[in-house]
C-alpha atoms as a PDB file:
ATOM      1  CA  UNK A   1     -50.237  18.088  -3.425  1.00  0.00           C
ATOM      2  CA  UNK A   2     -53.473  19.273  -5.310  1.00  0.00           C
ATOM      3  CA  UNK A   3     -56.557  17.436  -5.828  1.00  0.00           C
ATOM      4  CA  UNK A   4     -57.512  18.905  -9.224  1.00  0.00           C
ATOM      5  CA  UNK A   5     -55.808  19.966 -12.035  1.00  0.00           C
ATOM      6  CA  UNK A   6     -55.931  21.685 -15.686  1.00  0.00           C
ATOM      7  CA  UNK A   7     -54.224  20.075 -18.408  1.00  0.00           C
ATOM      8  CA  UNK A   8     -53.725  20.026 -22.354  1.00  0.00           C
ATOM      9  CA  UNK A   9     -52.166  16.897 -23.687  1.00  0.00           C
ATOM     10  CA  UNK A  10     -50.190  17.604 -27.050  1.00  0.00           C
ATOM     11  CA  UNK A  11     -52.276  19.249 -29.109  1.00  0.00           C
ATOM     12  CA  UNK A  12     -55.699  17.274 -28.129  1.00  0.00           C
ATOM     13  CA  UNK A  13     -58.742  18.713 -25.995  1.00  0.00           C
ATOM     14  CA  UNK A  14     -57.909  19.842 -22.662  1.00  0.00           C
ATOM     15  CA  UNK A  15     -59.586  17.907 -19.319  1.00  0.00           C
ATOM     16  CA  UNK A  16     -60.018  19.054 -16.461  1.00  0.00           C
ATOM     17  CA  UNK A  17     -59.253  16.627 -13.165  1.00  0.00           C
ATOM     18  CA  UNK A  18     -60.269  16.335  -9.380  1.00  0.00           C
ATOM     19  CA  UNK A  19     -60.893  13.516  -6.936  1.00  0.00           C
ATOM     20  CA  UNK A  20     -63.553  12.891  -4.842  1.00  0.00           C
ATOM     21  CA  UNK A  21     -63.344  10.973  -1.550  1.00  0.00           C
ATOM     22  CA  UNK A  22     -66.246   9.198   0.748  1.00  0.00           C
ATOM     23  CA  UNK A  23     -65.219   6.532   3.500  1.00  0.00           C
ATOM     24  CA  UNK A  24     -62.517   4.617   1.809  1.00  0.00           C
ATOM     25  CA  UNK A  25     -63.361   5.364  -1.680  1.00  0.00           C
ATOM     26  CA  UNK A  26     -61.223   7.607  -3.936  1.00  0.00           C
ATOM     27  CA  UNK A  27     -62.278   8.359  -7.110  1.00  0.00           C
ATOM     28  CA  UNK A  28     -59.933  10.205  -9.822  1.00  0.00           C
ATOM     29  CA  UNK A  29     -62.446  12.211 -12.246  1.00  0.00           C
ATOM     30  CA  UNK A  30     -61.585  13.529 -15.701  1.00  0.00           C
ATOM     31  CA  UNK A  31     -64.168  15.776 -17.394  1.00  0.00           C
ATOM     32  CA  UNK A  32     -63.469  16.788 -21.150  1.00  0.00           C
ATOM     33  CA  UNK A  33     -66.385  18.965 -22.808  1.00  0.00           C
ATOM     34  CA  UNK A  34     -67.806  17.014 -25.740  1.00  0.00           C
ATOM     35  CA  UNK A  35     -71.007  16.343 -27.826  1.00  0.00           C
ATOM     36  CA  UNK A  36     -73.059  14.176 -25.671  1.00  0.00           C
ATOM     37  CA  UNK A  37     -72.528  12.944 -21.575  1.00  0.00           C
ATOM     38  CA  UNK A  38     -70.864   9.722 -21.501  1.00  0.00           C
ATOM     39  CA  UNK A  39     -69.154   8.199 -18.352  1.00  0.00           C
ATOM     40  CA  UNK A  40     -66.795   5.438 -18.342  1.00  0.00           C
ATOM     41  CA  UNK A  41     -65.691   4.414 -14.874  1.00  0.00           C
ATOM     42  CA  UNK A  42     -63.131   1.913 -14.711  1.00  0.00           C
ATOM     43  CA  UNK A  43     -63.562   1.176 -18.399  1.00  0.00           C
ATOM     44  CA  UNK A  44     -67.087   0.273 -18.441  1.00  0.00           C
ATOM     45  CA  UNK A  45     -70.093   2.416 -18.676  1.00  0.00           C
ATOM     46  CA  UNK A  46     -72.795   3.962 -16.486  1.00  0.00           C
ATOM     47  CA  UNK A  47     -75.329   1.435 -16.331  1.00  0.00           C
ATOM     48  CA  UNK A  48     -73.105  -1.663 -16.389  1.00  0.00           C
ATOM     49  CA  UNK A  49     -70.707  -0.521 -12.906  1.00  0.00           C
ATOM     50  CA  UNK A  50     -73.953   0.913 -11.401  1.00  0.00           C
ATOM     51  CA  UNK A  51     -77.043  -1.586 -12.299  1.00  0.00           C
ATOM     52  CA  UNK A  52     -79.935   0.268  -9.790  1.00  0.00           C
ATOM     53  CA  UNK A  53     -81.298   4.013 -10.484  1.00  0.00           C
ATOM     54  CA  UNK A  54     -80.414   4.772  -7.567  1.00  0.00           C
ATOM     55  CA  UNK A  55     -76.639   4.597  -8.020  1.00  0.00           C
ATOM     56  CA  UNK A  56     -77.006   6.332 -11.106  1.00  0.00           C
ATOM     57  CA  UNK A  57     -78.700   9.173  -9.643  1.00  0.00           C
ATOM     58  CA  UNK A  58     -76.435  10.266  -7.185  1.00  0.00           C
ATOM     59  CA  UNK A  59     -73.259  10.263  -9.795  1.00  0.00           C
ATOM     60  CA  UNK A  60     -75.326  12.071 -12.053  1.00  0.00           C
ATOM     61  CA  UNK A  61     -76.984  14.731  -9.306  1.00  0.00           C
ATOM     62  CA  UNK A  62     -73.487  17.303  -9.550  1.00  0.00           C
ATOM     63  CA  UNK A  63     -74.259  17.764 -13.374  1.00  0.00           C
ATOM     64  CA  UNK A  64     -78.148  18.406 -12.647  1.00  0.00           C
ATOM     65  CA  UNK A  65     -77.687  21.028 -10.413  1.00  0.00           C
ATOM     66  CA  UNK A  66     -75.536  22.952 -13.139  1.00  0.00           C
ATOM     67  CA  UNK A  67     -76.772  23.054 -16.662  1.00  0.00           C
ATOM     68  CA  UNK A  68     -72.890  22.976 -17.810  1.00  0.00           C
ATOM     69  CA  UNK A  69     -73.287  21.404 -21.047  1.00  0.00           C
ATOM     70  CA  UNK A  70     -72.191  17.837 -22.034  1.00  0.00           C
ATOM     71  CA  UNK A  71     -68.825  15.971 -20.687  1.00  0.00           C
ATOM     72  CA  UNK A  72     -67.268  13.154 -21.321  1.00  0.00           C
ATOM     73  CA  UNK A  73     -66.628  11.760 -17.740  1.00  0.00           C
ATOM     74  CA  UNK A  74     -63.814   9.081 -16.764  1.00  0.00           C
ATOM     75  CA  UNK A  75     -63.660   7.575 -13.513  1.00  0.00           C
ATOM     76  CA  UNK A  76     -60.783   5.482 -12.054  1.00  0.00           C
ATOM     77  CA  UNK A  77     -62.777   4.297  -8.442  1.00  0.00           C
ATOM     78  CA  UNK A  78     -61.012   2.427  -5.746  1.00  0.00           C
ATOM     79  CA  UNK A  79     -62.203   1.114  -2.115  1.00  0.00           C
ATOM     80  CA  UNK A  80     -65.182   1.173  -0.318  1.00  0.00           C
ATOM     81  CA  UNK A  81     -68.624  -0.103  -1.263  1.00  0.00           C
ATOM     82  CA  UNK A  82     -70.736   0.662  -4.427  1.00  0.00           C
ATOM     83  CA  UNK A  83     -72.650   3.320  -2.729  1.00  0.00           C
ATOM     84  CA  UNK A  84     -69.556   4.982  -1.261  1.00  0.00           C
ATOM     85  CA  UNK A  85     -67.709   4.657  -4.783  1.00  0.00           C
ATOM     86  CA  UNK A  86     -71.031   6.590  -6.231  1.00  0.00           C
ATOM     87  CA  UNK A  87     -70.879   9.346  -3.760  1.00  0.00           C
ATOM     88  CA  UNK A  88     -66.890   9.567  -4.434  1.00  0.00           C
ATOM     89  CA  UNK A  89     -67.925   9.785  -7.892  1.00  0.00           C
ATOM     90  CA  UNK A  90     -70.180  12.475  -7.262  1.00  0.00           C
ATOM     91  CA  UNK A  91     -68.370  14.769  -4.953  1.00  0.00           C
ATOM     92  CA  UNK A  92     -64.966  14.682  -7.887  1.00  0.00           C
ATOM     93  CA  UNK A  93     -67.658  15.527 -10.416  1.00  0.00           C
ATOM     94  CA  UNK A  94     -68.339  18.639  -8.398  1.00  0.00           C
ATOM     95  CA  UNK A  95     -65.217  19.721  -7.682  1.00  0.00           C
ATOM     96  CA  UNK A  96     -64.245  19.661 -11.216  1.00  0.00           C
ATOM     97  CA  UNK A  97     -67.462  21.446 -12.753  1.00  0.00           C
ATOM     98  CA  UNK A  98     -66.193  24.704 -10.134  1.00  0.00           C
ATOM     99  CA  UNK A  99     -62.816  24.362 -12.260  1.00  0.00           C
ATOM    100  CA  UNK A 100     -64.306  24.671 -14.985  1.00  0.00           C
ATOM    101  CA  UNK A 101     -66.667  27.406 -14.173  1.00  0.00           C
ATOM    102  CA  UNK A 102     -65.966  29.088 -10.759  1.00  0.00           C
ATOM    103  CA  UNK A 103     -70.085  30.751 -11.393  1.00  0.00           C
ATOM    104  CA  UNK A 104     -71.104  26.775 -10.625  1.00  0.00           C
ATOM    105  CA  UNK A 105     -69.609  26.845  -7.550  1.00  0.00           C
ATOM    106  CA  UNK A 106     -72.351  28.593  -5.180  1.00  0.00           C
ATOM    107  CA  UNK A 107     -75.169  25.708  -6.502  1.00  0.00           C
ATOM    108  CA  UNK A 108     -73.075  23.111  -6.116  1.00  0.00           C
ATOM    109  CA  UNK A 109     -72.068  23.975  -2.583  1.00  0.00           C
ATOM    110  CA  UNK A 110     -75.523  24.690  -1.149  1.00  0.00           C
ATOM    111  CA  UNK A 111     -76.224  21.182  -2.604  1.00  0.00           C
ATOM    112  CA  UNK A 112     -73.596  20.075  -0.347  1.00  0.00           C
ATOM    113  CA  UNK A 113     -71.305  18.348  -3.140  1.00  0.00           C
ATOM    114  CA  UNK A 114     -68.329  20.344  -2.183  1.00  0.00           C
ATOM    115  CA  UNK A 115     -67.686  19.153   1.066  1.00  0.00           C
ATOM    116  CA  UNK A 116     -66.296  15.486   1.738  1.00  0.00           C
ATOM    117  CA  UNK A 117     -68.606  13.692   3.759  1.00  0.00           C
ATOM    118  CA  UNK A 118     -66.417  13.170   6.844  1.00  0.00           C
ATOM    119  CA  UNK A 119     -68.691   9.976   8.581  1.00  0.00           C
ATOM    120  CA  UNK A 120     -67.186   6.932   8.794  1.00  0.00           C
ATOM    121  CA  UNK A 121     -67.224   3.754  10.613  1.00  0.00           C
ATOM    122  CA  UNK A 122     -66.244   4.085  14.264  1.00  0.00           C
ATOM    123  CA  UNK A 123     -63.585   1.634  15.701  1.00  0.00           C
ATOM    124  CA  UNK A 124     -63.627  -0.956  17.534  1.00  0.00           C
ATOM    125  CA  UNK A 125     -62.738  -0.441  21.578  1.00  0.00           C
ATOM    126  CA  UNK A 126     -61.131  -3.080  23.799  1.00  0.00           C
ATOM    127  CA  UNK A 127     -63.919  -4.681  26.395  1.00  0.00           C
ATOM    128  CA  UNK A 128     -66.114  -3.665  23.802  1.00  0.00           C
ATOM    129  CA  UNK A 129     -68.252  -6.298  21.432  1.00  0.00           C
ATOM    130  CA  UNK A 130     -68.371  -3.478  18.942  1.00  0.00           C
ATOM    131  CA  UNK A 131     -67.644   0.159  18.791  1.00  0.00           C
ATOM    132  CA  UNK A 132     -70.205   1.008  21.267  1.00  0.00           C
ATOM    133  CA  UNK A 133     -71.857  -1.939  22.472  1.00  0.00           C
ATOM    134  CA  UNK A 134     -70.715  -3.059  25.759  1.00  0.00           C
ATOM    135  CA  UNK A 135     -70.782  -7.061  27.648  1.00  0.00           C
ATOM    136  CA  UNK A 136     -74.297  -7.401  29.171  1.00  0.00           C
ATOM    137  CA  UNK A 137     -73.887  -6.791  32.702  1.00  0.00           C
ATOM    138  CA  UNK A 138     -75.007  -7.954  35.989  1.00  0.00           C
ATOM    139  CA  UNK A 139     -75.092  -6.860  39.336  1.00  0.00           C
ATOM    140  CA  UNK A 140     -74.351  -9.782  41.517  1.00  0.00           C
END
């Protein structure tokens, strides 16, 4: 199965679509070129899913890197925590400006959007407390 596609529905504006994964996060990204960037991610906007800066920043870093031109960017999001559901955000953003224009592609990379971030948490070992953390121990 592919992660992105090109498609024309009827006779309206074509999108183009990828996903993005971080952790547990998937995000399904559809960007259709248009006056102005808007995002709508899970039917609300920007500023209302993601209320710090921060947040903001990192979905919008993919389009900074490339001066594309304006999108119209909808998000379905799933899993994970808000941070990990920006960066999933982020890396289908990416992956979707290269289909649009393959030139994008060598920014975007050295950036290091391209690649899905493989970290996540370790699991949990038997005799263990945690992943790594081990019963205090004594000698005698």
């Amino acid at each position: 199965m592919t992660t992105t596609k090109e498609k024309t529905v009827g006779n309206k504006e074509r999108y183009i679509e990828a996903v993005g994964r971080r952790k547990t996060s998937v995000a399904r990204v559809r960007i259709t070129p248009s006056a102005k960037n808007t995002f709508k991610i899970n039917d609300r906007d920007l500023v209302s899913y993601f209320p710090t800066a921060e947040l903001r920043k990192v979905v919008e870093e993919a389009l900074g890197k490339v001066k594309a031109g304006n999108f119209t960017i909808t998000v379905v999001v799933k899993g994970g925590g808000v941070h990990s559901q920006a960066e999933a955000i982020r890396h289908g953003i990416a992956r979707a400006l290269v289909i649009h224009d393959e030139s994008f592609k060598t920014k975007i990379k050295t950036a290091g959007f391209l690649k899905r971030d493989p970290r996540a948490k370790e699991r949990r070992k038997f005799g263990l407390k945690k992943a790594r953390k081990a019963p205090q121990w004594s000698k005698r």
